[in-house]
C-alpha atoms as a PDB file:
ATOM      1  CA  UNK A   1     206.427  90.661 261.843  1.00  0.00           C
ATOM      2  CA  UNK A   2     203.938  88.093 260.841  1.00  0.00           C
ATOM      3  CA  UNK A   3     200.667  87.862 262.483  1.00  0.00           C
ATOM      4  CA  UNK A   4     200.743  84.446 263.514  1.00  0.00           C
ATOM      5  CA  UNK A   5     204.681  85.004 264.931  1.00  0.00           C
ATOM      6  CA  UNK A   6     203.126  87.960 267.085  1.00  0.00           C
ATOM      7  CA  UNK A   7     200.350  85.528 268.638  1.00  0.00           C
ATOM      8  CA  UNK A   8     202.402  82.752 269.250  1.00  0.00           C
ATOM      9  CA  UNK A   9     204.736  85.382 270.901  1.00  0.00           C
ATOM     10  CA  UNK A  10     201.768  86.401 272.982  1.00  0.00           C
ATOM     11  CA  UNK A  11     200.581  83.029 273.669  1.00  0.00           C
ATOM     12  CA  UNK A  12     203.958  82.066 275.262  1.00  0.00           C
ATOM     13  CA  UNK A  13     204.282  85.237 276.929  1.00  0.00           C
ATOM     14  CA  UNK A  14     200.477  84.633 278.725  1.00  0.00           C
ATOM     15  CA  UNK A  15     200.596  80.631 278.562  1.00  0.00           C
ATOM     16  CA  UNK A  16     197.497  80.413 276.452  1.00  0.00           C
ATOM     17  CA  UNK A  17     196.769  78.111 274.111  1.00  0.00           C
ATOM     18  CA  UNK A  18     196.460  79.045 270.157  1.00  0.00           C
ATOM     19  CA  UNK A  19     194.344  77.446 267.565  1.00  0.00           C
ATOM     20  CA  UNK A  20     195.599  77.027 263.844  1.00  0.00           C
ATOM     21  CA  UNK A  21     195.491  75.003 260.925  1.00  0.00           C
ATOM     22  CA  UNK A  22     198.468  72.668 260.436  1.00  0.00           C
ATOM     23  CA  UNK A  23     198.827  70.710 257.245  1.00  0.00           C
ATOM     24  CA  UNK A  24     195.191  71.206 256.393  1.00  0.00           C
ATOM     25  CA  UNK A  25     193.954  69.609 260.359  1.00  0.00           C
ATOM     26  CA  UNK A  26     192.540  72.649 263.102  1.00  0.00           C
ATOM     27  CA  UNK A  27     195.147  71.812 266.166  1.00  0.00           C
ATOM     28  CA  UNK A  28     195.251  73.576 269.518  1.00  0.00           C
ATOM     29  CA  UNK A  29     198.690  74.164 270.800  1.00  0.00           C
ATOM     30  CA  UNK A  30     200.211  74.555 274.146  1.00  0.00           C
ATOM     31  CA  UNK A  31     203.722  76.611 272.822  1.00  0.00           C
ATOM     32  CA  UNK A  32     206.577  77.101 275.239  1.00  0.00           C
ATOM     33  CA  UNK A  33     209.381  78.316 272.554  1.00  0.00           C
ATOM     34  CA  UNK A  34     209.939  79.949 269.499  1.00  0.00           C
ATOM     35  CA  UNK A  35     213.043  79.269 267.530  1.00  0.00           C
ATOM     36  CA  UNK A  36     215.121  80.083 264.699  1.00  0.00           C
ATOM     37  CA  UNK A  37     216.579  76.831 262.581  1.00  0.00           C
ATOM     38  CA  UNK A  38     218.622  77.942 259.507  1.00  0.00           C
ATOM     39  CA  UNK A  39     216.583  81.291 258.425  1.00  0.00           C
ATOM     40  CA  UNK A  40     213.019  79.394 258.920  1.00  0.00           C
ATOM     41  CA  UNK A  41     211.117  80.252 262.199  1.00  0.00           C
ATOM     42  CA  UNK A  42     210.145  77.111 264.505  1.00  0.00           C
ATOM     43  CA  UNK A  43     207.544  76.667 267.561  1.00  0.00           C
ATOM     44  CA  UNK A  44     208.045  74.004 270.012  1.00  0.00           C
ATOM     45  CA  UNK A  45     204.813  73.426 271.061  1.00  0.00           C
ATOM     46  CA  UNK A  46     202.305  70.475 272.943  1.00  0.00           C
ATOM     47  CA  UNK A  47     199.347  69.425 270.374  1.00  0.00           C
ATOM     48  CA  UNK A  48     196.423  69.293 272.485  1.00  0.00           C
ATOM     49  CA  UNK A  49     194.564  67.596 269.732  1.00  0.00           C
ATOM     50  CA  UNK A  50     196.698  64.380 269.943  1.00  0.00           C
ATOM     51  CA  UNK A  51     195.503  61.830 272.095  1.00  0.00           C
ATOM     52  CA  UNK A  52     198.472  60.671 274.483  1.00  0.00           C
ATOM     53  CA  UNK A  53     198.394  57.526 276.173  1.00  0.00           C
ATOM     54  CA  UNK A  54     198.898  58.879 279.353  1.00  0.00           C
ATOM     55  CA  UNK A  55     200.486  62.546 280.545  1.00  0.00           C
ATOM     56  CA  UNK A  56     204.297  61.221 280.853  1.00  0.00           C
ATOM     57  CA  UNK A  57     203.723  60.531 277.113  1.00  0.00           C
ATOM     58  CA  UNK A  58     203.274  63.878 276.367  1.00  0.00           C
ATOM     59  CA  UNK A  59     206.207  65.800 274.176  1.00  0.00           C
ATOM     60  CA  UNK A  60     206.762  69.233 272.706  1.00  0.00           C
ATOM     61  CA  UNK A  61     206.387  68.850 268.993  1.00  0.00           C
ATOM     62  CA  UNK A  62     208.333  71.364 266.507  1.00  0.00           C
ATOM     63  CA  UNK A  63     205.972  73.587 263.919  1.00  0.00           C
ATOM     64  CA  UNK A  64     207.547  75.684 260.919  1.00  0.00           C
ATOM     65  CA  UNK A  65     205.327  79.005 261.361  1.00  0.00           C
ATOM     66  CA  UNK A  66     205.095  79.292 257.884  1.00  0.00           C
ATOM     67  CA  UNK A  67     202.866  76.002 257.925  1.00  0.00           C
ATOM     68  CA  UNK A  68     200.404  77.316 260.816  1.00  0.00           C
ATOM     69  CA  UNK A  69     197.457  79.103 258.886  1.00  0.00           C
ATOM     70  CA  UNK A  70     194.983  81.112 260.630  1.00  0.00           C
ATOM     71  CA  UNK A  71     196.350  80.949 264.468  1.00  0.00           C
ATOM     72  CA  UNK A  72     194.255  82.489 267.079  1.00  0.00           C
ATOM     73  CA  UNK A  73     194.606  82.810 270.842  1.00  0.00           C
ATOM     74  CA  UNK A  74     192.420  80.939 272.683  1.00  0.00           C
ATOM     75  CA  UNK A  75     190.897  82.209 275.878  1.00  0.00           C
ATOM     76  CA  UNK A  76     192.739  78.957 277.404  1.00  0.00           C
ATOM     77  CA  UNK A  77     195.803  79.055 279.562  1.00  0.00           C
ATOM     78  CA  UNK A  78     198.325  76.133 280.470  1.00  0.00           C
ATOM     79  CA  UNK A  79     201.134  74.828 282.470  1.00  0.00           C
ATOM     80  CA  UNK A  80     204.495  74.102 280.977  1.00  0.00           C
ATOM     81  CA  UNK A  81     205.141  70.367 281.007  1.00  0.00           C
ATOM     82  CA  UNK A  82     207.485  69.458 283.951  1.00  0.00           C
ATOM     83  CA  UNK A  83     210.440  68.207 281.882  1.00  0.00           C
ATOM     84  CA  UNK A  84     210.557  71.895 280.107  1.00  0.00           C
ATOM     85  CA  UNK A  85     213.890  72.755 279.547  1.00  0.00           C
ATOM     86  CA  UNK A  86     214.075  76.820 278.171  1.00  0.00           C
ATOM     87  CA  UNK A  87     216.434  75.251 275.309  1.00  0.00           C
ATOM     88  CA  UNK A  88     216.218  74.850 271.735  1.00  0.00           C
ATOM     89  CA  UNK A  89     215.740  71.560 270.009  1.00  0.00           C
ATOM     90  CA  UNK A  90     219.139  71.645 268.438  1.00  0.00           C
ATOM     91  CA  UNK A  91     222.723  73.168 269.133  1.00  0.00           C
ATOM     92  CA  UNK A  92     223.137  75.387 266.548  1.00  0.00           C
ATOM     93  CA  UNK A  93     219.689  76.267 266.389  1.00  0.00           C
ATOM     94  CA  UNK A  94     218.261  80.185 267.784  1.00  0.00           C
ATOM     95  CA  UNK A  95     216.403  80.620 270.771  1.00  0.00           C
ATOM     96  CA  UNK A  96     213.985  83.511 270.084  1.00  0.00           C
ATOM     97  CA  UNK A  97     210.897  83.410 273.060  1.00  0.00           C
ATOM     98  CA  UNK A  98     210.580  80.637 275.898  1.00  0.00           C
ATOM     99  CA  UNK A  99     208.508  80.595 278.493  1.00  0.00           C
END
């Protein structure tokens, strides 16, 4: 198992927030699921770092692990957003981990 799959594993397991770099950009994430879409593992996940107009704006993004370089857990927990749903994005895709 890769490192970064193990600490986004723990992250959604504690509800802390992880740090990595993301198309060359440091983000911090909020992830609440980790899912499988054909052979290539996903994270649904809020980006901290993006400035929201207001919270009801506010959306889990998806993130191909294999694109998050250098994740770390951050001593920084959170709250699932209130219109969670423990669901992958897509039908036929693999739930793995959800908070």
């Amino acid at each position: 198992m890769s490192d970064a799959r193990l600490r986004l594993m723990e992250a959604i397991a504690r509800k802390q927030l992880v740090s990595a770099y993301y198309n060359g950009n440091l983000i911090r994430l909020a992830p609440h699921l980790i899912f499988e879409r054909r052979g290539d593992l996903f994270v649904s996940a809020l980006n901290m770092s993006k400035s929201w107009r207001d919270d009801d704006e506010r959306r889990l993004g998806q993130f191909k692990l294999a694109g998050l370089v250098g994740t770390q857990l951050l001593d920084e927990t959170f709250d699932p957003l209130p219109s969670y749903s423990a669901a992958p994005p897509q039908s036929d895709d693999t739930l793995i981990l959800a908070i």
